[in-house]
N, C-alpha and C. Protein backbone atom coordinates (compact mmCIF):
# COMPACT_ATOMS: atom_id res chain seq x y z
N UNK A 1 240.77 291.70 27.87
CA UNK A 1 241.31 292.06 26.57
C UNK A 1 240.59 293.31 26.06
N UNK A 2 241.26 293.99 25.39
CA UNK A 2 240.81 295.71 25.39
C UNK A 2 239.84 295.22 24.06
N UNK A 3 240.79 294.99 23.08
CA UNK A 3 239.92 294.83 21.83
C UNK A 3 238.78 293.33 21.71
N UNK A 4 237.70 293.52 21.87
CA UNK A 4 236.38 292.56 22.23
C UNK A 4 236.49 291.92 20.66
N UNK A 5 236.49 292.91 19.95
CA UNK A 5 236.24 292.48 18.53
C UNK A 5 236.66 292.04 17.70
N UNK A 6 238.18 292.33 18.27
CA UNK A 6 238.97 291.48 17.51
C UNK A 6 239.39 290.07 18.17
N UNK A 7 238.91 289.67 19.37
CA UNK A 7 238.65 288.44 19.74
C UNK A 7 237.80 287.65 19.42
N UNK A 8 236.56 288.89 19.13
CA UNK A 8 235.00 287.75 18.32
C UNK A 8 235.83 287.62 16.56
N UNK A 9 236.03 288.23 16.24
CA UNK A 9 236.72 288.22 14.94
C UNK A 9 237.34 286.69 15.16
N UNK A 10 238.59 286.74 15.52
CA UNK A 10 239.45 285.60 15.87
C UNK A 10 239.04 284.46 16.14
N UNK A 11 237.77 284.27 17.03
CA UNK A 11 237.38 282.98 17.39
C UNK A 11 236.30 282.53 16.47
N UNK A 12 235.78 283.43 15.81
CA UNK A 12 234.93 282.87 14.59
C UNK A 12 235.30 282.35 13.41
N UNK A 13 236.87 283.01 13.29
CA UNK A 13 237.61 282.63 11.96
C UNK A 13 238.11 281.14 12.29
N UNK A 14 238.26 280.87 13.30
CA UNK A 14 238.91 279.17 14.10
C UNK A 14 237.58 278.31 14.13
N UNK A 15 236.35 278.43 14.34
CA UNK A 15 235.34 278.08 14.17
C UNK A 15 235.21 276.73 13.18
N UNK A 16 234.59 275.68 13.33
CA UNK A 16 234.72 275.04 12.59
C UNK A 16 233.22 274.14 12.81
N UNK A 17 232.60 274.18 11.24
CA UNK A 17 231.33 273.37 10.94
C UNK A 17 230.99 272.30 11.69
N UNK A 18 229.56 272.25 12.99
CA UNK A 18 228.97 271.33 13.69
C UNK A 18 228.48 269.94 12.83
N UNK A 19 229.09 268.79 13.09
CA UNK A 19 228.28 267.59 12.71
C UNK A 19 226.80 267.17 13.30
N UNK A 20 226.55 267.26 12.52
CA UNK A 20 224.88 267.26 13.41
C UNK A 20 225.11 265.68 13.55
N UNK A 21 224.12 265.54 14.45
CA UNK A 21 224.39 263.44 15.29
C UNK A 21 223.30 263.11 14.26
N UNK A 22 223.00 262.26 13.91
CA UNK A 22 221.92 261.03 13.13
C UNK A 22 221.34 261.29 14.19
N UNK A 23 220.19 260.39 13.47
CA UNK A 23 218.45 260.31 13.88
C UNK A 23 218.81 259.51 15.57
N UNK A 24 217.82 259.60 16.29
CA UNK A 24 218.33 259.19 17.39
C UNK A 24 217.62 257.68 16.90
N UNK A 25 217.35 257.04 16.21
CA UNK A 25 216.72 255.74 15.86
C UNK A 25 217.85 254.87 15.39
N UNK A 26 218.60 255.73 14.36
CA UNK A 26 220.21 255.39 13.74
C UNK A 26 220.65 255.00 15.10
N UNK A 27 220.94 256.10 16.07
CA UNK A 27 222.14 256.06 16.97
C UNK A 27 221.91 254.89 18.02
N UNK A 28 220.14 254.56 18.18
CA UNK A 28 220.40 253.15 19.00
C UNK A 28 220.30 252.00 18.43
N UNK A 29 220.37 252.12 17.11
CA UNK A 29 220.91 250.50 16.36
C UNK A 29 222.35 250.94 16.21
N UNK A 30 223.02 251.53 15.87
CA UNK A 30 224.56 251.85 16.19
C UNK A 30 225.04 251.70 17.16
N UNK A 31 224.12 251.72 18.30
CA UNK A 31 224.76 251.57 19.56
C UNK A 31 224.21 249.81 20.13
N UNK A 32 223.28 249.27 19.19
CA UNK A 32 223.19 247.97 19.64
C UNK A 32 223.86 246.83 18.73
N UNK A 33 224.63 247.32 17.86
CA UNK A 33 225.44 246.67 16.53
C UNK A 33 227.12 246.55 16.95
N UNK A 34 227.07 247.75 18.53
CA UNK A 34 228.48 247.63 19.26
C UNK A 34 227.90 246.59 20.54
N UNK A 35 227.22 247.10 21.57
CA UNK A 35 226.72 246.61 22.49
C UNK A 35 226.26 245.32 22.86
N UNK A 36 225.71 244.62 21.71
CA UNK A 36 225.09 243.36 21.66
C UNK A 36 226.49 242.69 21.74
N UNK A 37 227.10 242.14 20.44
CA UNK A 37 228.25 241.53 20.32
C UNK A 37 229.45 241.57 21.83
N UNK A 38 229.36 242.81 21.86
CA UNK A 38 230.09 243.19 23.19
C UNK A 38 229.84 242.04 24.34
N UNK A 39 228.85 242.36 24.80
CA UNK A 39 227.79 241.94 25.72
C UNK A 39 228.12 240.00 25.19
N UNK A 40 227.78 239.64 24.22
CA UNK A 40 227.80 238.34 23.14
C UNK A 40 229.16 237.79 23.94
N UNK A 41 229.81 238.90 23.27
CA UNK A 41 231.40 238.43 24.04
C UNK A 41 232.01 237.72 25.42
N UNK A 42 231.64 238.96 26.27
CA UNK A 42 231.64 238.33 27.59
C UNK A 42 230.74 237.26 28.32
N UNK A 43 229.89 237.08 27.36
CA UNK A 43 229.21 235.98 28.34
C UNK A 43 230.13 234.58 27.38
N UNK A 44 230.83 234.56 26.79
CA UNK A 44 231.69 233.52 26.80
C UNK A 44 232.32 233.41 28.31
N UNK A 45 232.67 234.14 29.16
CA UNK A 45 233.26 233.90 30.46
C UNK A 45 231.90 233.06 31.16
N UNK A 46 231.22 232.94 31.37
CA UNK A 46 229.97 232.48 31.87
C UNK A 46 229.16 231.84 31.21
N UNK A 47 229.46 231.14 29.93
CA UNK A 47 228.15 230.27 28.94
C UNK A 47 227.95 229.51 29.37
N UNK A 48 226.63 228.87 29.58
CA UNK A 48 226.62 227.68 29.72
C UNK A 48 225.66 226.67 28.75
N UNK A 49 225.73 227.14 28.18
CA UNK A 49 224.83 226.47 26.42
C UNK A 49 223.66 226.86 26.21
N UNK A 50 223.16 226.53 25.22
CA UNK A 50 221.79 227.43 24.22
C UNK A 50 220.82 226.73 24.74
N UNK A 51 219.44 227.93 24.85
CA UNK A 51 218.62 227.15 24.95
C UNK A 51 217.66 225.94 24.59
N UNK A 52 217.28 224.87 24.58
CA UNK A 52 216.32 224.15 24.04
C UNK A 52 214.71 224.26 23.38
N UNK A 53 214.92 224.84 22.26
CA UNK A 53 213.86 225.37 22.07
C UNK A 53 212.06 224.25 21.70
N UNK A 54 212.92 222.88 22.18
CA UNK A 54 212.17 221.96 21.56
C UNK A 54 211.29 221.74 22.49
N UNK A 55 211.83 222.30 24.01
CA UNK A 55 211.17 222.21 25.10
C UNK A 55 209.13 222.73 25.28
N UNK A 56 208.90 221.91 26.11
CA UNK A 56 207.57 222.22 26.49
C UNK A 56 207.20 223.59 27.31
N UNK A 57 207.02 224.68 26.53
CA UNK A 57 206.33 226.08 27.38
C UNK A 57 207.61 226.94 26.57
N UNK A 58 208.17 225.91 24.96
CA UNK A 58 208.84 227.16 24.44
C UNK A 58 208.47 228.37 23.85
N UNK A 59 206.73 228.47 23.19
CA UNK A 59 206.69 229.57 23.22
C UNK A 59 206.20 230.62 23.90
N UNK A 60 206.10 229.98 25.60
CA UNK A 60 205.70 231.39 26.31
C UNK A 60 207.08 232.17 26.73
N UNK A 61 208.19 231.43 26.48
CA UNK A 61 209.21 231.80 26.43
C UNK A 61 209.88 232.71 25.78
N UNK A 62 209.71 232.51 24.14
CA UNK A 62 209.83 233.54 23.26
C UNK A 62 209.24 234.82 23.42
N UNK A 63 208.11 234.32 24.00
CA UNK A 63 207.40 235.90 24.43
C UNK A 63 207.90 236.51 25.27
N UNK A 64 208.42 236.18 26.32
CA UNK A 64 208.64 236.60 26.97
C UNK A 64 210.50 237.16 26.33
N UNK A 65 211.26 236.32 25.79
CA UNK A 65 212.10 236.97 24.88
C UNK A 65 212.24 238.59 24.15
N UNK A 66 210.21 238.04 23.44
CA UNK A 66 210.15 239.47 22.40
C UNK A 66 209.35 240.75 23.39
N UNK A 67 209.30 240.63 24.47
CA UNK A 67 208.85 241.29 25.47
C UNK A 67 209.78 242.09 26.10
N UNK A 68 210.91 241.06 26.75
CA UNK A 68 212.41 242.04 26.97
C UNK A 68 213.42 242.91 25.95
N UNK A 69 213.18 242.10 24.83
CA UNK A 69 214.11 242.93 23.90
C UNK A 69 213.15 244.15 23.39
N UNK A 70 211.87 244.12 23.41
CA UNK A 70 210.79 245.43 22.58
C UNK A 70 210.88 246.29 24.26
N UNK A 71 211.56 245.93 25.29
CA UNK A 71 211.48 246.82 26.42
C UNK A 71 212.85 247.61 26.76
N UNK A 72 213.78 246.44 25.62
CA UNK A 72 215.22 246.89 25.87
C UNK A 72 215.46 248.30 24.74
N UNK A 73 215.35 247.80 23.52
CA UNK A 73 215.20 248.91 22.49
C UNK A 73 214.70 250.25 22.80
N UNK A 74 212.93 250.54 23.33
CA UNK A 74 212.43 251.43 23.58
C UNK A 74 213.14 252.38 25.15
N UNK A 75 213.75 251.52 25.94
CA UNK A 75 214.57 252.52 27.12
C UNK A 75 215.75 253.00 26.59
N UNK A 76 216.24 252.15 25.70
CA UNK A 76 217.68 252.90 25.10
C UNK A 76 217.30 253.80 24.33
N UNK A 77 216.19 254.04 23.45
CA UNK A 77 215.52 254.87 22.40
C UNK A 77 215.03 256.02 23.80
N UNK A 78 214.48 255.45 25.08
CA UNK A 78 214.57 257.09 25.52
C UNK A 78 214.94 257.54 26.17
N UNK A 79 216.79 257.12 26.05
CA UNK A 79 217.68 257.46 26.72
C UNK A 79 218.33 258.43 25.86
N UNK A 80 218.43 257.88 24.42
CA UNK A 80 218.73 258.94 23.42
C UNK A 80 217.78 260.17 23.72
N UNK A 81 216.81 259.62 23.81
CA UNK A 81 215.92 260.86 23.71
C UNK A 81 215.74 261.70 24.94
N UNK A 82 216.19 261.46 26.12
CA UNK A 82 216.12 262.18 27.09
C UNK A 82 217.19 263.36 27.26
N UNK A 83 218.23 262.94 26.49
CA UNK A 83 219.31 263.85 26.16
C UNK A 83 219.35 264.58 25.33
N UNK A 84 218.47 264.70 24.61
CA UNK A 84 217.84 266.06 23.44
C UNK A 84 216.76 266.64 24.09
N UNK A 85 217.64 267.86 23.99
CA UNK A 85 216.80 269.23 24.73
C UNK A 85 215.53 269.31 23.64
N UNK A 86 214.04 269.04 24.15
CA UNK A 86 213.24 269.70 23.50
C UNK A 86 212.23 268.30 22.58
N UNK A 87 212.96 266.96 22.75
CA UNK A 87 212.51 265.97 22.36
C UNK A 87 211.58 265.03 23.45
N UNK A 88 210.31 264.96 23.24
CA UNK A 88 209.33 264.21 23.87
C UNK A 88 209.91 262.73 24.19
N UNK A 89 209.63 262.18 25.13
CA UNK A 89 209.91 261.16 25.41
C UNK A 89 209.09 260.04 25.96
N UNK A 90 208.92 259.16 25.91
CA UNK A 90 208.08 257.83 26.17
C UNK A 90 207.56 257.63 27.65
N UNK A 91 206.53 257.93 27.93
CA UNK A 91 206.26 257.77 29.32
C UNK A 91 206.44 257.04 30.31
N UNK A 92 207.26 257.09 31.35
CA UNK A 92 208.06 255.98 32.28
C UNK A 92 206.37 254.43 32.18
N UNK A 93 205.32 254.75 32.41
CA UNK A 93 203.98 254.00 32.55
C UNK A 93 204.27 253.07 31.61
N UNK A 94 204.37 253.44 30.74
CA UNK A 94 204.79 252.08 29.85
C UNK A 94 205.57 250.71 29.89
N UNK A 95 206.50 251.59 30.64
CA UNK A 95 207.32 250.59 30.70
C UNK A 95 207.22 249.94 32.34
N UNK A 96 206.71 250.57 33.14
CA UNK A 96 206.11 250.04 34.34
C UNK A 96 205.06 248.86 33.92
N UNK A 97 203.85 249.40 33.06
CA UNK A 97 203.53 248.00 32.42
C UNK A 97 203.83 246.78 31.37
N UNK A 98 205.14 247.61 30.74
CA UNK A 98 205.91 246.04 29.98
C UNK A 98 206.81 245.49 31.08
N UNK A 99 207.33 246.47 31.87
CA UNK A 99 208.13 244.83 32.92
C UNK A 99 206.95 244.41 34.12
N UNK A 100 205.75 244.72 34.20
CA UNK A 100 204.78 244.02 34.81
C UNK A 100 204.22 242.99 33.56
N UNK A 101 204.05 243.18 32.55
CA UNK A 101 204.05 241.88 31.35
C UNK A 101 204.52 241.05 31.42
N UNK A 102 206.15 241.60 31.40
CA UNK A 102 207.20 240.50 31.88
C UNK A 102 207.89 239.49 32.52
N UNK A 103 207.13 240.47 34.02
CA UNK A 103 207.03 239.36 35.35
C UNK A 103 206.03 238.71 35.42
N UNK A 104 204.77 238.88 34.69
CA UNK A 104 203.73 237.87 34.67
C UNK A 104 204.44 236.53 33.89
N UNK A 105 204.80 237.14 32.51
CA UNK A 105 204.82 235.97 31.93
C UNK A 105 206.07 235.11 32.06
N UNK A 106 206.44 235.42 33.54
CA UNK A 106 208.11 234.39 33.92
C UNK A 106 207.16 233.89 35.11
N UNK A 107 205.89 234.30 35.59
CA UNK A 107 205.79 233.53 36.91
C UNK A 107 204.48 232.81 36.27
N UNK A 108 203.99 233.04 35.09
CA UNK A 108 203.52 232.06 34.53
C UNK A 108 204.30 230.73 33.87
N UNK A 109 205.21 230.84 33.60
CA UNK A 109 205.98 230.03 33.54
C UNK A 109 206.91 228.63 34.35
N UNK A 110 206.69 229.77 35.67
CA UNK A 110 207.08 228.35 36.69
C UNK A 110 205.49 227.50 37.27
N UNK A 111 206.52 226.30 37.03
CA UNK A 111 205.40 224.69 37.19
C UNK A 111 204.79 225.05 38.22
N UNK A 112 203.42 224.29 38.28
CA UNK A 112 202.43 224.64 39.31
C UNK A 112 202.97 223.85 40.57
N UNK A 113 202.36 223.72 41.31
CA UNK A 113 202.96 223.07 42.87
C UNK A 113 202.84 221.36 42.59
N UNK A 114 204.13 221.07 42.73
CA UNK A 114 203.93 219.54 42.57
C UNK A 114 204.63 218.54 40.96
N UNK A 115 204.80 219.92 40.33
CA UNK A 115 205.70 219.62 39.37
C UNK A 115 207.02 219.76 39.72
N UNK A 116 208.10 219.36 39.79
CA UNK A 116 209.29 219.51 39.75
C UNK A 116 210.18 220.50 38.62
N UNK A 117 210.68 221.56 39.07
CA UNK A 117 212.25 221.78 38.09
C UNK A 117 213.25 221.01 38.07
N UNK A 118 213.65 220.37 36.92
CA UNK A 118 215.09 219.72 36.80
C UNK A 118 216.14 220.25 37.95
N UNK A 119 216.02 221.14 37.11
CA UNK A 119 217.46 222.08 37.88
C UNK A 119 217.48 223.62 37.74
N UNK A 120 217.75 224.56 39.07
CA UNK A 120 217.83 225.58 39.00
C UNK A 120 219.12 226.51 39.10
N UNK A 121 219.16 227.66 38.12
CA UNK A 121 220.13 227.85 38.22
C UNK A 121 220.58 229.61 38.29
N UNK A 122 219.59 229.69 39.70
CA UNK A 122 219.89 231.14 40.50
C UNK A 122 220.94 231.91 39.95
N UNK A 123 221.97 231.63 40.80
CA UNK A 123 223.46 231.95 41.27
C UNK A 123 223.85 232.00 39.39
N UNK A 124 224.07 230.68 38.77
CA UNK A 124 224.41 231.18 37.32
C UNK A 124 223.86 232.44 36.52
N UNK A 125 222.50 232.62 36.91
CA UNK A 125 221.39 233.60 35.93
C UNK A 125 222.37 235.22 37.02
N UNK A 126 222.62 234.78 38.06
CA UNK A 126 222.73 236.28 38.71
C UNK A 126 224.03 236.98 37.88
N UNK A 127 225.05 235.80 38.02
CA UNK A 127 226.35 236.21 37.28
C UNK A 127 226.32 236.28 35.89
N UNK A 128 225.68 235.94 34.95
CA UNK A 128 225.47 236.06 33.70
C UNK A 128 225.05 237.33 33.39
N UNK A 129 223.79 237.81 33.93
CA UNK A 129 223.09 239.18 33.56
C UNK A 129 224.14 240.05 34.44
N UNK A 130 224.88 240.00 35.35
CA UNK A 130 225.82 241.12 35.71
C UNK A 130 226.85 241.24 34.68
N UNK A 131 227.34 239.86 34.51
CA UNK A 131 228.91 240.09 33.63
C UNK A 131 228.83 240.76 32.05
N UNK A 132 227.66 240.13 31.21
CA UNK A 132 226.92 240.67 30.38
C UNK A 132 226.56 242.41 30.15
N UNK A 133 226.04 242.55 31.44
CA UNK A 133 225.60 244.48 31.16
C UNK A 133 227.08 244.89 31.59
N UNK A 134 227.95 245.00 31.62
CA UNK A 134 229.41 245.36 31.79
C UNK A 134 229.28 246.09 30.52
N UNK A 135 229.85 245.20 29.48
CA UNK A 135 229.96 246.13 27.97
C UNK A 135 229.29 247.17 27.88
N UNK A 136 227.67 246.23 28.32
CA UNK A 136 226.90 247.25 27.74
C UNK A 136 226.58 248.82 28.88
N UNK A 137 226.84 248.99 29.33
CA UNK A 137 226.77 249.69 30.65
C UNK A 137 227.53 250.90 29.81
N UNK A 138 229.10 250.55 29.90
CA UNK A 138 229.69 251.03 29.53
C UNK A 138 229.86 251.99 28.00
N UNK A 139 229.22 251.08 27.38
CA UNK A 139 229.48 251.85 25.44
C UNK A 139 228.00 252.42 25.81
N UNK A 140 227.49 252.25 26.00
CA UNK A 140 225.90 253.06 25.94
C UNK A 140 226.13 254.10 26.98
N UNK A 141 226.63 254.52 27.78
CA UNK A 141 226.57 255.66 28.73
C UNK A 141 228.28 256.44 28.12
N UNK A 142 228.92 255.56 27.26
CA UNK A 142 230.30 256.60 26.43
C UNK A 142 229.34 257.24 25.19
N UNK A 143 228.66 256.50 24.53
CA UNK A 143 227.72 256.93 23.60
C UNK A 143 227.13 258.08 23.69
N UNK A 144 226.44 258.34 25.09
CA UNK A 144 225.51 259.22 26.08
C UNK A 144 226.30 260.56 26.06
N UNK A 145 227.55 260.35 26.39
CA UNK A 145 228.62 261.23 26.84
C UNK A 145 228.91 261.73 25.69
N UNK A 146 229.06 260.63 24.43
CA UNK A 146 229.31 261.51 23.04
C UNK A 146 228.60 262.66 22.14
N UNK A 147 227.16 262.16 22.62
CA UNK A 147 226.55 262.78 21.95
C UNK A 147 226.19 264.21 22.41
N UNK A 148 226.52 264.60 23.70
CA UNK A 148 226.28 265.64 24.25
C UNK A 148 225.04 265.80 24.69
N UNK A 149 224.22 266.82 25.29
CA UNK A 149 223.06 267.05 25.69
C UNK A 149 222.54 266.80 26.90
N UNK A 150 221.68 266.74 27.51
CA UNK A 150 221.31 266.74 29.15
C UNK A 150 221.23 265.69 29.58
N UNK A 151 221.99 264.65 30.62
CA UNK A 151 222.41 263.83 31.01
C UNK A 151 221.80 263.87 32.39
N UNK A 152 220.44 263.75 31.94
CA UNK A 152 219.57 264.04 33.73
C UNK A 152 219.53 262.16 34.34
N UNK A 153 218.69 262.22 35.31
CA UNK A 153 218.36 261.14 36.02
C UNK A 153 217.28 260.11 35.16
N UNK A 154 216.88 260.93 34.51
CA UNK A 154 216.02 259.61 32.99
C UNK A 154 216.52 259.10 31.96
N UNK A 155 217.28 260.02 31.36
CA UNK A 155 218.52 258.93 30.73
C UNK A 155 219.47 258.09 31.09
N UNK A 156 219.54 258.27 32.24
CA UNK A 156 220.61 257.16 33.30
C UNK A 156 219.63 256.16 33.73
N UNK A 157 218.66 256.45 33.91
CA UNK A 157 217.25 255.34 34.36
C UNK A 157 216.99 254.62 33.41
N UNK A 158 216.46 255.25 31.88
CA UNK A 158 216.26 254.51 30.87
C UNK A 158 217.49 253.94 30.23
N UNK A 159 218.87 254.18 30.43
CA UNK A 159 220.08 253.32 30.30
C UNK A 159 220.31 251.95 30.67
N UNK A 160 219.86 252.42 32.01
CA UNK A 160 219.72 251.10 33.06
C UNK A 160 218.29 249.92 32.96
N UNK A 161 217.42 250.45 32.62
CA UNK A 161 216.49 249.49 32.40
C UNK A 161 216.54 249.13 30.89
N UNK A 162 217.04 249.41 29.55
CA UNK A 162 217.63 248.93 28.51
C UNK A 162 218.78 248.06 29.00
N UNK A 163 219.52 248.13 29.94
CA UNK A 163 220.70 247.20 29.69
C UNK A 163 220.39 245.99 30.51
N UNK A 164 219.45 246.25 31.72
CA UNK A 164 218.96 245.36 31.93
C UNK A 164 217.96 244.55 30.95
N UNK A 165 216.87 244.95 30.39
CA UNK A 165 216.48 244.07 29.29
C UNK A 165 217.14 243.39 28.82
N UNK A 166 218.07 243.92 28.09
CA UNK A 166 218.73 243.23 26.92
C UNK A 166 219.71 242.00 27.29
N UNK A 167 220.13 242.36 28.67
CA UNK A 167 220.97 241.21 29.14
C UNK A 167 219.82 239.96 29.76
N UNK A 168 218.74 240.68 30.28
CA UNK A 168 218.02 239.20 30.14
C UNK A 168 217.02 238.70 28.81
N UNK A 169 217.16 239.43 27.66
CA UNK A 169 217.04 238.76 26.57
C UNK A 169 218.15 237.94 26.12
N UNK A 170 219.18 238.46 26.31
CA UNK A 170 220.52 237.17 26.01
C UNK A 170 220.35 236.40 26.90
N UNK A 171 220.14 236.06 28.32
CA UNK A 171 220.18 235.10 28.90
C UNK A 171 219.05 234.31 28.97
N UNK A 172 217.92 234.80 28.04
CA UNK A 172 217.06 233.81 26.95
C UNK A 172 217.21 233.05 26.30
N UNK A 173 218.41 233.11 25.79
CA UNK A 173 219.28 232.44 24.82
C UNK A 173 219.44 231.24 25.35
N UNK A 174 219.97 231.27 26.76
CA UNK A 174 220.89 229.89 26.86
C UNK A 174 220.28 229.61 28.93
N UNK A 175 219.36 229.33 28.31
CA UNK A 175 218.55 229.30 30.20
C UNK A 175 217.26 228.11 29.59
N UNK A 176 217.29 227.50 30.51
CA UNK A 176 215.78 226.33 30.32
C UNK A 176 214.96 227.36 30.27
N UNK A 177 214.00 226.62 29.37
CA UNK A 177 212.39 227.56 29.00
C UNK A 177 211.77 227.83 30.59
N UNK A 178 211.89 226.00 30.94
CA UNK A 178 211.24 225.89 32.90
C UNK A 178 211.77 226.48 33.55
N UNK A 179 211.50 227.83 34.43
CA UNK A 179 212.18 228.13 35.56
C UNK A 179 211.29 227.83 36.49
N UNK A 180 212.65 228.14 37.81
CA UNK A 180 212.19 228.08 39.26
C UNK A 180 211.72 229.49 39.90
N UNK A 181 211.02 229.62 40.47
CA UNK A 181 210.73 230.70 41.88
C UNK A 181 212.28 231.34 41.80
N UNK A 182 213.54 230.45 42.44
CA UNK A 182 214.80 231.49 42.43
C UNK A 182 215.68 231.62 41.86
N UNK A 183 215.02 230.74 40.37
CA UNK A 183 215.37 231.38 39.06
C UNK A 183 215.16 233.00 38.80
N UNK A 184 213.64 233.27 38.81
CA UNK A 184 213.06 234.41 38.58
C UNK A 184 213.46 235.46 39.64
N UNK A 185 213.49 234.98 40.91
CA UNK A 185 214.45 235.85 41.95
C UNK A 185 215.22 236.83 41.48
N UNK A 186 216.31 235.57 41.30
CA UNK A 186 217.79 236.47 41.04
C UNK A 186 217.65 236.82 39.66
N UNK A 187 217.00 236.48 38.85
CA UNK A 187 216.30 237.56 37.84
C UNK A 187 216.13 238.67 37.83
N UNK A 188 215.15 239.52 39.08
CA UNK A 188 214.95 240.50 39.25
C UNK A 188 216.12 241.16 40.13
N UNK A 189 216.30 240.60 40.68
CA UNK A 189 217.63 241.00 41.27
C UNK A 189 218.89 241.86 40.94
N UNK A 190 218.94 240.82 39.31
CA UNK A 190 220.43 240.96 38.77
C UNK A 190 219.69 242.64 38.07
N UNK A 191 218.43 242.52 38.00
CA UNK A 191 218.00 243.96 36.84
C UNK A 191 218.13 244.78 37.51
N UNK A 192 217.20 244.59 38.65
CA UNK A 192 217.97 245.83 39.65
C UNK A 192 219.09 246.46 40.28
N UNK A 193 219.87 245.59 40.23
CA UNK A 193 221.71 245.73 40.44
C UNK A 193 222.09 246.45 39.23
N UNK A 194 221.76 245.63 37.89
CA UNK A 194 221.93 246.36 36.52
C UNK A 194 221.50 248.11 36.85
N UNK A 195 219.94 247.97 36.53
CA UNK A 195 219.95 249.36 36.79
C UNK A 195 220.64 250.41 37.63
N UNK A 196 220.49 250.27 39.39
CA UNK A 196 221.45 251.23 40.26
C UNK A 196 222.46 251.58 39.54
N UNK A 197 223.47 250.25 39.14
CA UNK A 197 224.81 249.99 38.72
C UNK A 197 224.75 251.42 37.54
N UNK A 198 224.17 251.09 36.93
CA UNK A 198 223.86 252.33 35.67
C UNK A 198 223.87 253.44 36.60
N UNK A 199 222.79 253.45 37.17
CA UNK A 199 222.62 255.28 37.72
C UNK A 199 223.58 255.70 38.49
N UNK A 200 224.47 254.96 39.60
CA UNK A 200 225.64 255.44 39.83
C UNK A 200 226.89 255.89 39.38
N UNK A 201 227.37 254.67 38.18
CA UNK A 201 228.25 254.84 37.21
C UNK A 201 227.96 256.21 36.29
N UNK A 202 226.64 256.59 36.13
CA UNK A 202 226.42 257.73 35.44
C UNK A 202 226.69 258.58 36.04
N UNK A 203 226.16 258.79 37.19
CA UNK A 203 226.60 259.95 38.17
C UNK A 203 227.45 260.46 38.47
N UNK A 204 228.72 259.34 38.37
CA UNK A 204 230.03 259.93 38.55
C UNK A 204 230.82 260.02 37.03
N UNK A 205 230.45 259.64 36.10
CA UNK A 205 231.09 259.96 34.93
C UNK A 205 230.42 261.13 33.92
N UNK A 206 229.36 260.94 34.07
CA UNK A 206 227.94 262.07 33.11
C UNK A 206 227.51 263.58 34.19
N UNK A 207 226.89 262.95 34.85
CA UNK A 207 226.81 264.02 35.98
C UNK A 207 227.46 265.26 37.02
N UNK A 208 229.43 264.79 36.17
CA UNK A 208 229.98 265.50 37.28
C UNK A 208 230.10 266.89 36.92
């Protein structure tokens, strides 16, 4: 186009005022006020009732509750934050030592040798924490996509280890306090499926 200036002219007059995004603190309780319920939702396909909190070793349980959800919050908080150019972010170490917290205090939890578990329930815990991070997988990495900004391999990491948390804080909810050995298994299992699941799905929707 010959005339430059009257194209900068033109496209500035069409121009229209940037919404700046909320605090990234706003945007992951906004995004856990969709996500949770979501998440809430589908495990109606898979409930299998609340936990017993009257049980014996309920409150190493809770801890271990307020352990996954203070691990779920802070990866989604720096997932927001990995996608703002220029914003510091939470050092992966941390959270290497809250899910080493975590796995202590689930294998402190199973009975010493010679006690019995009622009943274990592997295979249920695997399909619960998969069907569960579905929602959330999904609105938290459309969220990601909304907000614009750099969509590297740490915000897809810290996506994935938030959605894993949080789905095994819901399946806190409704799981015996007592687990087994392959209770805790497919525990780790389902987080790690969670996570990949994240970093691939990102890759081909964020990344392309």
């Amino acid at each position: 186009m010959s005339d430059s200036q009257q194209l900068i002219k033109q496209l500035a007059s069409d121009a229209s005022p940037v919404t700046p995004l909320p605090s990234t603190g706003i945007r992951v309780v906004k995004w856990l006020a969709v996500g949770l319920p979501l998440a809430a939702l589908f495990s109606v396909l898979v409930h299998r009732g609340f936990t017993d909190w009257h049980q014996p070793g309920a409150g190493l349980a809770l801890l271990q509750l307020a352990v996954s959800a203070a691990i779920g919050y802070a990866a989604v908080l720096n997932a927001f934050l990995a996608v703002t150019p220029g914003r510091p972010t939470i050092p992966i170490v941390r959270f290497v030592l809250g899910g080493g917290l975590w796995l202590l205090l689930n294998i402190i939890s199973i009975p010493q040798s010679g006690v019995q578990v009622t009943e274990q329930h592997g295979t249920f815990c695997y399909l619960f924490l998969i069907v569960v991070s579905l929602p959330m997988i999904v609105s938290l990495l459309w969220t990601l996509y909304r907000g614009g900004g750099l969509h590297s391999r740490l915000s897809l990491l810290m996506a994935g280890i938030g959605v894993a948390a949080w789905a095994v804080s819901l399946l806190s909810l409704c799981h015996a306090v007592q687990q087994g050995r392959f209770d805790l298994l497919m525990h780790v299992a389902a987080a790690a499926t969670i996570i990949i699941a994240t970093l691939v799905i990102g890759r081909i929707t964020l990344l392309r």
